[in-house]
N, C-alpha and C. Protein backbone atom coordinates (compact mmCIF):
# COMPACT_ATOMS: atom_id res chain seq x y z
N UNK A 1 82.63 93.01 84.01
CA UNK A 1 83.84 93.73 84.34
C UNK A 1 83.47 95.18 84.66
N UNK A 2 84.21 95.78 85.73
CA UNK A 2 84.04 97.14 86.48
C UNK A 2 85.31 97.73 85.27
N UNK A 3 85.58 99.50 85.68
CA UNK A 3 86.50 100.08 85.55
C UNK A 3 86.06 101.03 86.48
N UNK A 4 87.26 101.32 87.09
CA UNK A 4 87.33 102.20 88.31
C UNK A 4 88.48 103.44 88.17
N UNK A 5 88.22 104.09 88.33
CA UNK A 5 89.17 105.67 88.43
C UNK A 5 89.83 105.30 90.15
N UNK A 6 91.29 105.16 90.05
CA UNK A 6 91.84 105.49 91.24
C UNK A 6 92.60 106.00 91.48
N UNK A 7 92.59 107.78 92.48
CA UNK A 7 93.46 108.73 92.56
C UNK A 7 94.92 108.12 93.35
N UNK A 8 96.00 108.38 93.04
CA UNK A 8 97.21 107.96 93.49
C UNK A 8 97.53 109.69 94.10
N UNK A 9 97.96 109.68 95.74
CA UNK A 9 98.56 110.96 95.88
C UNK A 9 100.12 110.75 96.38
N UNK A 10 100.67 112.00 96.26
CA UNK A 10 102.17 111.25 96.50
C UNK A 10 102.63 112.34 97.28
N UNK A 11 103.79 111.99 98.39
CA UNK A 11 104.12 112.77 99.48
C UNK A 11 104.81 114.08 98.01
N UNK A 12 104.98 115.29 99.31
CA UNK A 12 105.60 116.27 98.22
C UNK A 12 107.14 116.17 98.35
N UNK A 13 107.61 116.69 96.61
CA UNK A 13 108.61 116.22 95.95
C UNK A 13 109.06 114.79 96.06
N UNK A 14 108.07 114.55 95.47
CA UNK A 14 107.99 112.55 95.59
C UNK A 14 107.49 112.56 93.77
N UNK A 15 108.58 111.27 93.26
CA UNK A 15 107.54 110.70 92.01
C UNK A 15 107.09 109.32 92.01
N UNK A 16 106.63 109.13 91.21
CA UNK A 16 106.20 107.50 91.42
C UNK A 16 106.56 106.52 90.09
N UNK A 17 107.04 105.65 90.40
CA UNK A 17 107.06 104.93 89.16
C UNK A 17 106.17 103.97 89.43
N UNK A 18 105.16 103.43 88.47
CA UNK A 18 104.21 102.05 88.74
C UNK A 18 104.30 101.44 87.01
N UNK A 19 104.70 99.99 87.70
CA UNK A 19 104.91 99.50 86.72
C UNK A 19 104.42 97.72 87.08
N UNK A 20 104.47 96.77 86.04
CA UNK A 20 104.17 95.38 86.34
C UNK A 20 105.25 94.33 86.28
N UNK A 21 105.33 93.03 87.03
CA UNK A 21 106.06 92.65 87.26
C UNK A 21 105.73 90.68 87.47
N UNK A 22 106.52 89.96 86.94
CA UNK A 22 105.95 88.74 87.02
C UNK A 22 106.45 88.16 88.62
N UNK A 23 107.67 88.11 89.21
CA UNK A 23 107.62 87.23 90.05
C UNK A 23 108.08 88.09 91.54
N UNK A 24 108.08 87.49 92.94
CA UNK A 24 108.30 88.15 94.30
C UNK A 24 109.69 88.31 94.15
N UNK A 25 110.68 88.08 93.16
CA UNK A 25 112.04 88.75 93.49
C UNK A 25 111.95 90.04 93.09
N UNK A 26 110.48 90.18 92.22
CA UNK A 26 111.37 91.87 91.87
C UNK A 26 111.34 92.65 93.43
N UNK A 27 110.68 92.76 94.19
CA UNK A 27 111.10 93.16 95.33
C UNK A 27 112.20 93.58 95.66
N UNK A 28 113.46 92.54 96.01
CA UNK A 28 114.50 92.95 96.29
C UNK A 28 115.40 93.22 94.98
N UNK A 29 114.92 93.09 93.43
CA UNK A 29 115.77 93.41 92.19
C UNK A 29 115.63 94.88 92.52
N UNK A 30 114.30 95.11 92.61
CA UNK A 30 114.21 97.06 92.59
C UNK A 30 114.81 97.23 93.63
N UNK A 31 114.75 97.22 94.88
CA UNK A 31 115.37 98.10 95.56
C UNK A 31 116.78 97.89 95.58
N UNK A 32 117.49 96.69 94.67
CA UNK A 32 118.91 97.24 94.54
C UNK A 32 119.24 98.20 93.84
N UNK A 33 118.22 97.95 92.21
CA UNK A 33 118.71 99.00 91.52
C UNK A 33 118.19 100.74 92.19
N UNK A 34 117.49 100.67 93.13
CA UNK A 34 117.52 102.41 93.45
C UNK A 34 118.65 102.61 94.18
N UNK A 35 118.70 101.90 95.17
CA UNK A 35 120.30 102.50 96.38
C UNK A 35 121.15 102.14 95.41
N UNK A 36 121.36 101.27 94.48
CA UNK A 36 122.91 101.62 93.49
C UNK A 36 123.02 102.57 92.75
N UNK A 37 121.78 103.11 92.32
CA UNK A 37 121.71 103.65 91.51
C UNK A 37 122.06 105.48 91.58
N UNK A 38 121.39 105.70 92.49
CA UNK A 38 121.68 106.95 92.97
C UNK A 38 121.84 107.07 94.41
N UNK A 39 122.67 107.87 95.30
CA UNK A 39 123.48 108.00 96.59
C UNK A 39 122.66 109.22 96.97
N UNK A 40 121.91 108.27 98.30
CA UNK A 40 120.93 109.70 99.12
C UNK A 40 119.80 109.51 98.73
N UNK A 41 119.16 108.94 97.51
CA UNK A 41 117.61 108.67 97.25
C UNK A 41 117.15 108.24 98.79
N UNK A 42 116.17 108.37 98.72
CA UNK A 42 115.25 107.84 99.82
C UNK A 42 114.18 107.45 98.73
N UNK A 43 113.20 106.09 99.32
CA UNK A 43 112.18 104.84 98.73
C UNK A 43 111.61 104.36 99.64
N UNK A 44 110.28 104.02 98.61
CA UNK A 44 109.21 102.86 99.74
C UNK A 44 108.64 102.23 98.48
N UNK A 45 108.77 101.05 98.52
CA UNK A 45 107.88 100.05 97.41
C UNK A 45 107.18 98.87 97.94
N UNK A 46 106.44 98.96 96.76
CA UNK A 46 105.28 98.23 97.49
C UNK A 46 105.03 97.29 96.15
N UNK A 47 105.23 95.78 96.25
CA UNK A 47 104.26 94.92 95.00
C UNK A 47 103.34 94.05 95.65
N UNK A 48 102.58 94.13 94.57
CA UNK A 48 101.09 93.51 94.99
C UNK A 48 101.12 91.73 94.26
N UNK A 49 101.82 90.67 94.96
CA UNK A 49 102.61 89.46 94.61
C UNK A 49 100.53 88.44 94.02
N UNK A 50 100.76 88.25 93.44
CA UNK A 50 99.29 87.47 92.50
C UNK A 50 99.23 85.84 92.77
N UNK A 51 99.78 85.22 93.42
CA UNK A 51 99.26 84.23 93.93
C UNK A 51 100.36 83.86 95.51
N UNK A 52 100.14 82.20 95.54
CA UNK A 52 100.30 82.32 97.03
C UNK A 52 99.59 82.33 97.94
N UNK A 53 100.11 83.29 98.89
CA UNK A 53 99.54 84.32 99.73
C UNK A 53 98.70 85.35 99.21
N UNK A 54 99.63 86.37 98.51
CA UNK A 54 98.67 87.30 97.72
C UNK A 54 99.26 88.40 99.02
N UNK A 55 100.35 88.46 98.90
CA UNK A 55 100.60 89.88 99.70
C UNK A 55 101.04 90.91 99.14
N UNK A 56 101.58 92.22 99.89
CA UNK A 56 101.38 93.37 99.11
C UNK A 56 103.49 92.73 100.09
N UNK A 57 104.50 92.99 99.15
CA UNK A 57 105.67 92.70 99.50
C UNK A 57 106.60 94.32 99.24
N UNK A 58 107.16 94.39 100.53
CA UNK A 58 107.58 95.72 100.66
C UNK A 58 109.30 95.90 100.78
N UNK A 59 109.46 96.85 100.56
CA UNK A 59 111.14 97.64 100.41
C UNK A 59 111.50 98.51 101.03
N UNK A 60 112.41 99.43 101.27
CA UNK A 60 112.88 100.68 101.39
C UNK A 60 113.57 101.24 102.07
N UNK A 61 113.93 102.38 102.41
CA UNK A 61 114.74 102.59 103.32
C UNK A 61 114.21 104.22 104.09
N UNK A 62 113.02 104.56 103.75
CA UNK A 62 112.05 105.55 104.50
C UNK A 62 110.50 105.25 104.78
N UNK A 63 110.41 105.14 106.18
CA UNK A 63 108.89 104.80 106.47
C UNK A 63 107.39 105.10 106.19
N UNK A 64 107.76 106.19 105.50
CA UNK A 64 107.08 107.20 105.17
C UNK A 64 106.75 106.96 103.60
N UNK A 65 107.86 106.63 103.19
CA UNK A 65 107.65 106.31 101.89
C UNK A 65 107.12 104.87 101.53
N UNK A 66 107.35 103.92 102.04
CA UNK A 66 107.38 102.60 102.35
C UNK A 66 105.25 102.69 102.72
N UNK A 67 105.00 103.19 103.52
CA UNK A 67 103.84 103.18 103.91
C UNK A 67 102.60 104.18 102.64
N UNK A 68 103.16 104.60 101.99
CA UNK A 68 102.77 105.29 100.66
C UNK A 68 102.70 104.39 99.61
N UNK A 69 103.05 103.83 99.27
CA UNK A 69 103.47 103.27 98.70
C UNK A 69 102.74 101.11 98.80
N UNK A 70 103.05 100.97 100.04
CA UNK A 70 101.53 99.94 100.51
C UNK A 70 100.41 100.47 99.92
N UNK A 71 99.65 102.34 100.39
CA UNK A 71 98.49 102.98 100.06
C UNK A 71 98.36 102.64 99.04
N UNK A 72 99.06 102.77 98.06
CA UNK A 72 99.09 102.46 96.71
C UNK A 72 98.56 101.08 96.32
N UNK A 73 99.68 100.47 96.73
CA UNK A 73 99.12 98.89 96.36
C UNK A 73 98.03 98.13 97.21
N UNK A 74 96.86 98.68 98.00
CA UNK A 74 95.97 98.68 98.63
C UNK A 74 94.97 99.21 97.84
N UNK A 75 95.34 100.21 97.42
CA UNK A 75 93.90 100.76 96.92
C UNK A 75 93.88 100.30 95.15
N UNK A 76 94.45 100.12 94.81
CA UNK A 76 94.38 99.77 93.50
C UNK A 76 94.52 98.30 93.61
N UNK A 77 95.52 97.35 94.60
CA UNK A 77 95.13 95.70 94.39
C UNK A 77 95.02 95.20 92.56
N UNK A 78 95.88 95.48 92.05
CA UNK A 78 96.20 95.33 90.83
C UNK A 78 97.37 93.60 90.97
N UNK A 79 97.25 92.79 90.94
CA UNK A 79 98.29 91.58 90.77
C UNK A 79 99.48 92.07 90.15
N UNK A 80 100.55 91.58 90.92
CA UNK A 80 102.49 91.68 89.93
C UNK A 80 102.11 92.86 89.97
N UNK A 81 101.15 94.08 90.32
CA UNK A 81 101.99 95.48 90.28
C UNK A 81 102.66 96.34 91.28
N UNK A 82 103.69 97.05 91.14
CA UNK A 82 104.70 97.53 91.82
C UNK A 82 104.37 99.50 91.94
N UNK A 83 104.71 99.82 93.08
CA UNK A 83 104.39 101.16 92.92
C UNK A 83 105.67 101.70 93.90
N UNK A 84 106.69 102.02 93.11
CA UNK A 84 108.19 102.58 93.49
C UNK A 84 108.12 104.08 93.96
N UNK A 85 108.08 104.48 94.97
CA UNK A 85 107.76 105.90 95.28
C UNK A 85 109.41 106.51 95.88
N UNK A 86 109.89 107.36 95.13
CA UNK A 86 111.31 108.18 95.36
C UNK A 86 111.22 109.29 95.86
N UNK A 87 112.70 109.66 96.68
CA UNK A 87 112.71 111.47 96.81
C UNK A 87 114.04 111.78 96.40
N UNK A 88 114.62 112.29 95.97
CA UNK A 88 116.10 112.98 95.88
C UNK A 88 116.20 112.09 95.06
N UNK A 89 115.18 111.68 93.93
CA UNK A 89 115.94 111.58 92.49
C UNK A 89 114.39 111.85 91.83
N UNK A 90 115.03 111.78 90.77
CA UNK A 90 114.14 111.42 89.86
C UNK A 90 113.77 109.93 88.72
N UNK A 91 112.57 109.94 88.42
CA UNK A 91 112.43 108.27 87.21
C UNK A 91 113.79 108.61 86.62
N UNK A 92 113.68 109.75 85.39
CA UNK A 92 115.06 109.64 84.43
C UNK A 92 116.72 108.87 85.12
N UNK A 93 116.59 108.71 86.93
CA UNK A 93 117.91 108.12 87.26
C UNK A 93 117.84 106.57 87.45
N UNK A 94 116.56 106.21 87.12
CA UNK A 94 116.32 104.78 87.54
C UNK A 94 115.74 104.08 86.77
N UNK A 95 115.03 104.57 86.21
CA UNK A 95 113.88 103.98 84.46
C UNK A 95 114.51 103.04 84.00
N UNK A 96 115.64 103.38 83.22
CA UNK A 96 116.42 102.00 82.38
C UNK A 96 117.13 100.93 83.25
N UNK A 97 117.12 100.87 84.02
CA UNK A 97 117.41 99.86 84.73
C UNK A 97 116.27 99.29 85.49
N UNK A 98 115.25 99.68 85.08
CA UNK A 98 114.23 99.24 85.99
C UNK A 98 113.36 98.64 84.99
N UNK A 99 113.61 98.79 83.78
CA UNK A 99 113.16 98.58 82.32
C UNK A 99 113.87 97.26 82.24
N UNK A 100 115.37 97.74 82.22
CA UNK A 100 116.17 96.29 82.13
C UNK A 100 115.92 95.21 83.24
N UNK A 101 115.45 94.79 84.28
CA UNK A 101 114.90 94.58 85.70
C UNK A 101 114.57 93.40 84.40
N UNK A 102 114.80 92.18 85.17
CA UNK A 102 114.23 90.53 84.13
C UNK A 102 113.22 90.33 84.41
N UNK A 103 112.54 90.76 85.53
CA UNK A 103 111.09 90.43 85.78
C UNK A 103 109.97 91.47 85.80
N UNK A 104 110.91 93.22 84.77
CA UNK A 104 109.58 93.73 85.11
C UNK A 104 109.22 93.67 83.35
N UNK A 105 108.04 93.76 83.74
CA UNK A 105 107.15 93.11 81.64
C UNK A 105 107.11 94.40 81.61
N UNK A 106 106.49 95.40 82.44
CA UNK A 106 105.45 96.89 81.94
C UNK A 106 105.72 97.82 82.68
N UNK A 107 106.34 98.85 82.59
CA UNK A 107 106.42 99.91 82.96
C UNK A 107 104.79 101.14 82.77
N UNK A 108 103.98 101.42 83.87
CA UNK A 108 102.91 102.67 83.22
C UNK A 108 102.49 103.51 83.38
N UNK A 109 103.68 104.21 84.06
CA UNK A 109 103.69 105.69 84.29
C UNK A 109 105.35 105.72 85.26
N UNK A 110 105.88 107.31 85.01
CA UNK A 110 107.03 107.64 85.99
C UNK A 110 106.69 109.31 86.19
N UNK A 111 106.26 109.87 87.38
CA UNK A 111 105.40 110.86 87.54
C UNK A 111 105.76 111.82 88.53
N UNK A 112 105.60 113.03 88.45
CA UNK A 112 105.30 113.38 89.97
C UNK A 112 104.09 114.53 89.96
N UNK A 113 103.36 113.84 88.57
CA UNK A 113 101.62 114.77 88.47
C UNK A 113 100.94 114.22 89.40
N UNK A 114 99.99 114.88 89.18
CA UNK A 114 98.65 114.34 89.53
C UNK A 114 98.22 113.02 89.26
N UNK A 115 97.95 111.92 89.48
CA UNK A 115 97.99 110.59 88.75
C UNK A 115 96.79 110.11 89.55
N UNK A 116 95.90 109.10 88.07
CA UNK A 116 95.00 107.95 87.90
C UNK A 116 94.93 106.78 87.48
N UNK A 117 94.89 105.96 88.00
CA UNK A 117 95.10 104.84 87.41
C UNK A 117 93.84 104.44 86.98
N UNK A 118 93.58 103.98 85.65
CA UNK A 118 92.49 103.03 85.24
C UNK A 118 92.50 101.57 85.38
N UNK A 119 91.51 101.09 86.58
CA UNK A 119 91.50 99.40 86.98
C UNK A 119 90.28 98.79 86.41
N UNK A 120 90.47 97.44 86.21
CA UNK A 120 89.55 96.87 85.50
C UNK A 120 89.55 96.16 87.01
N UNK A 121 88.49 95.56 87.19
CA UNK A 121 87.82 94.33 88.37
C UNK A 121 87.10 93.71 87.71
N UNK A 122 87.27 92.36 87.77
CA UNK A 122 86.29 90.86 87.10
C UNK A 122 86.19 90.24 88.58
N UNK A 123 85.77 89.20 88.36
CA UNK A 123 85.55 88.13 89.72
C UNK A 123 86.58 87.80 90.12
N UNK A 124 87.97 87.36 89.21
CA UNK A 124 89.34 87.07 89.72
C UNK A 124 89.96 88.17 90.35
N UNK A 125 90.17 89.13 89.44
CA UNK A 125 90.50 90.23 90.64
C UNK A 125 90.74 92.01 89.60
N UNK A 126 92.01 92.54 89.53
CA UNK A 126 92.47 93.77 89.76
C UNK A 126 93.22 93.84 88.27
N UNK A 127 93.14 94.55 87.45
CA UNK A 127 94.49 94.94 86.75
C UNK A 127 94.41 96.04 86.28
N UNK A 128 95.67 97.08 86.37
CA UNK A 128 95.86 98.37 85.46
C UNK A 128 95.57 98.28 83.68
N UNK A 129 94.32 99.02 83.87
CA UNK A 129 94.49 99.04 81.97
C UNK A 129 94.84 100.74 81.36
N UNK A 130 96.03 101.68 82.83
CA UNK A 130 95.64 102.56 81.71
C UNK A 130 96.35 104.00 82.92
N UNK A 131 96.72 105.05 82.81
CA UNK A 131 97.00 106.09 83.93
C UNK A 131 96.52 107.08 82.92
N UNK A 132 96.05 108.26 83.83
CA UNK A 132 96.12 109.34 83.82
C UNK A 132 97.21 110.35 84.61
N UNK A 133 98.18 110.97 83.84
CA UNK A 133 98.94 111.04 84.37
C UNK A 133 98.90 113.01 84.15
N UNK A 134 98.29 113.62 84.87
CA UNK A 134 98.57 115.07 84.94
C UNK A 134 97.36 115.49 84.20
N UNK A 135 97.61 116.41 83.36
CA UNK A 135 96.37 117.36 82.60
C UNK A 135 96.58 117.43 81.30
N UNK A 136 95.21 117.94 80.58
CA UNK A 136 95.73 117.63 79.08
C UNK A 136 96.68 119.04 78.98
N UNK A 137 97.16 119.37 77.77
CA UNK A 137 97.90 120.55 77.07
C UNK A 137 96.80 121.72 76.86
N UNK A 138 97.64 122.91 77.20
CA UNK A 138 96.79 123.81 77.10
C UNK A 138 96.82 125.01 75.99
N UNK A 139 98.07 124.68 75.28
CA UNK A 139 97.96 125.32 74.12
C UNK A 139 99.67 124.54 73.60
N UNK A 140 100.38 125.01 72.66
CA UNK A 140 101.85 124.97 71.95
C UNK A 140 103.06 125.89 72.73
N UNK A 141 103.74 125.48 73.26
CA UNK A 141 104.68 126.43 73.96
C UNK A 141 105.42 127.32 73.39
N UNK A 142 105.64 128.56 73.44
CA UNK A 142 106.21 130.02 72.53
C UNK A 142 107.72 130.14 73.37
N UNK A 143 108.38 130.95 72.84
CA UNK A 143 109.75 130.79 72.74
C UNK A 143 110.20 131.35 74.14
N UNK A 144 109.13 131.82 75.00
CA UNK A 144 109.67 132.49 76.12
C UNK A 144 109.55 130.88 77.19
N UNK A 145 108.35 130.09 76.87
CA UNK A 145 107.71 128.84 77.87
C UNK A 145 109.29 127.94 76.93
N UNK A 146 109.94 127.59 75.84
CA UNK A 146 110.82 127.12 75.52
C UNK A 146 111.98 127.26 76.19
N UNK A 147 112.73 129.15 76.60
CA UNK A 147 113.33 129.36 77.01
C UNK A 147 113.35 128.89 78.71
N UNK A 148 112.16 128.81 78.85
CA UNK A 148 112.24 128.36 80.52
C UNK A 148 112.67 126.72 80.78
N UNK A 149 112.25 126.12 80.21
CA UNK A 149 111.90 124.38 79.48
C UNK A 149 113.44 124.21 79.33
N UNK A 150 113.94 124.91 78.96
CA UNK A 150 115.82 124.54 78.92
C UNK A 150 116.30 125.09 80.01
N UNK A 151 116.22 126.09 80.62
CA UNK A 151 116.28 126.86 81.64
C UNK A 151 116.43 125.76 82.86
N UNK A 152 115.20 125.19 82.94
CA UNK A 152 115.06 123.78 83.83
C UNK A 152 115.69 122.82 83.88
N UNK A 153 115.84 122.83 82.88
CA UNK A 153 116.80 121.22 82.43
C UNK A 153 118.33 121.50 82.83
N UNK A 154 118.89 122.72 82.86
CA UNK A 154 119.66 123.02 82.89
C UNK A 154 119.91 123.66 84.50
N UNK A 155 118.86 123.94 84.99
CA UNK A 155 119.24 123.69 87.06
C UNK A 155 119.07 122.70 87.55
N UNK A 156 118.51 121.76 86.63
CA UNK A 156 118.55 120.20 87.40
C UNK A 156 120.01 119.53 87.01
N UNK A 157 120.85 120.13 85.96
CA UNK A 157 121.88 119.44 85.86
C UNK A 157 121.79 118.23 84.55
N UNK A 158 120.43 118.06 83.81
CA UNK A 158 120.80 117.52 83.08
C UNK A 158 120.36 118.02 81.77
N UNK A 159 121.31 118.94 81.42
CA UNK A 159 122.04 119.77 80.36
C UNK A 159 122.94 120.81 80.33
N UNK A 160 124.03 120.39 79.92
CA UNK A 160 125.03 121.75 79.62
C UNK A 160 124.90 123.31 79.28
């Protein structure tokens, strides 16, 4: 067995959700729950379907994103995994329902860092054992980096 470091880049103000999934409906399960979910998102998804054919099965409603999002499930070739790439929302508007989703098992990462995925390769094939998702911590945040941290939360609208 290999393990491989693979950089994920994502268009700007884009996040990504990558997560796992057992069968080819989640395809069209996710992309209902994003257009219901929030009005104006733009998406491109991409799952990487594990037997069959063995195709990479796609979504969306921006080309751009849609084709990002293939990149994804191309270069990593991970089986049942899904790589949901958004703009004009964020994970926090889509997560639990994408959690609740009947066919997705694993959610493993919702991002808009820097992101790695850790792949294992055997002779059969591909699987995520793992993300790197941004940088470590660089110290404890003080009351002025606190004050900003609510500050934020509070121009995005989600806090009073």
């Amino acid at each position: 067995m290999d393990i491989i470091v693979v950089d994920v880049s994502l268009p700007k103000n884009c996040n990504i959700i990558v997560g796992q999934a057992h069968f080819i409906k989640t395809v069209e399960d996710l992309a209902e729950i994003v257009i219901t979910s929030v009005p104006g998102v733009k998406y491109g998804l991409a799952f990487c379907e594990a037997s069959g054919p063995c195709l990479i099965r796609t979504e969306g409603n921006d080309d751009q994103l849609v084709s990002e999002a293939v990149k994804c499930a191309e270069s990593i070739g991970a089986g049942h995994s899904f790589y949901l790439i958004i703009k004009n929302a964020f994970p926090i508007n889509v997560l639990n329902q994408i959690k609740q989703c009947q066919e997705v098992a694993r959610i493993f990462c919702a991002t808009a860092n820097p992101l790695q995925l850790l792949v294992a390769e055997t002779g059969q094939g591909r699987g995520i054992i793992g993300v790197i998702d941004g940088f470590h911590p660089k110290g404890v945040e003080n009351p002025a980096d606190k004050k900003n941290r609510k500050e934020l939360l509070r121009k995005f609208g989600y806090k009073l």
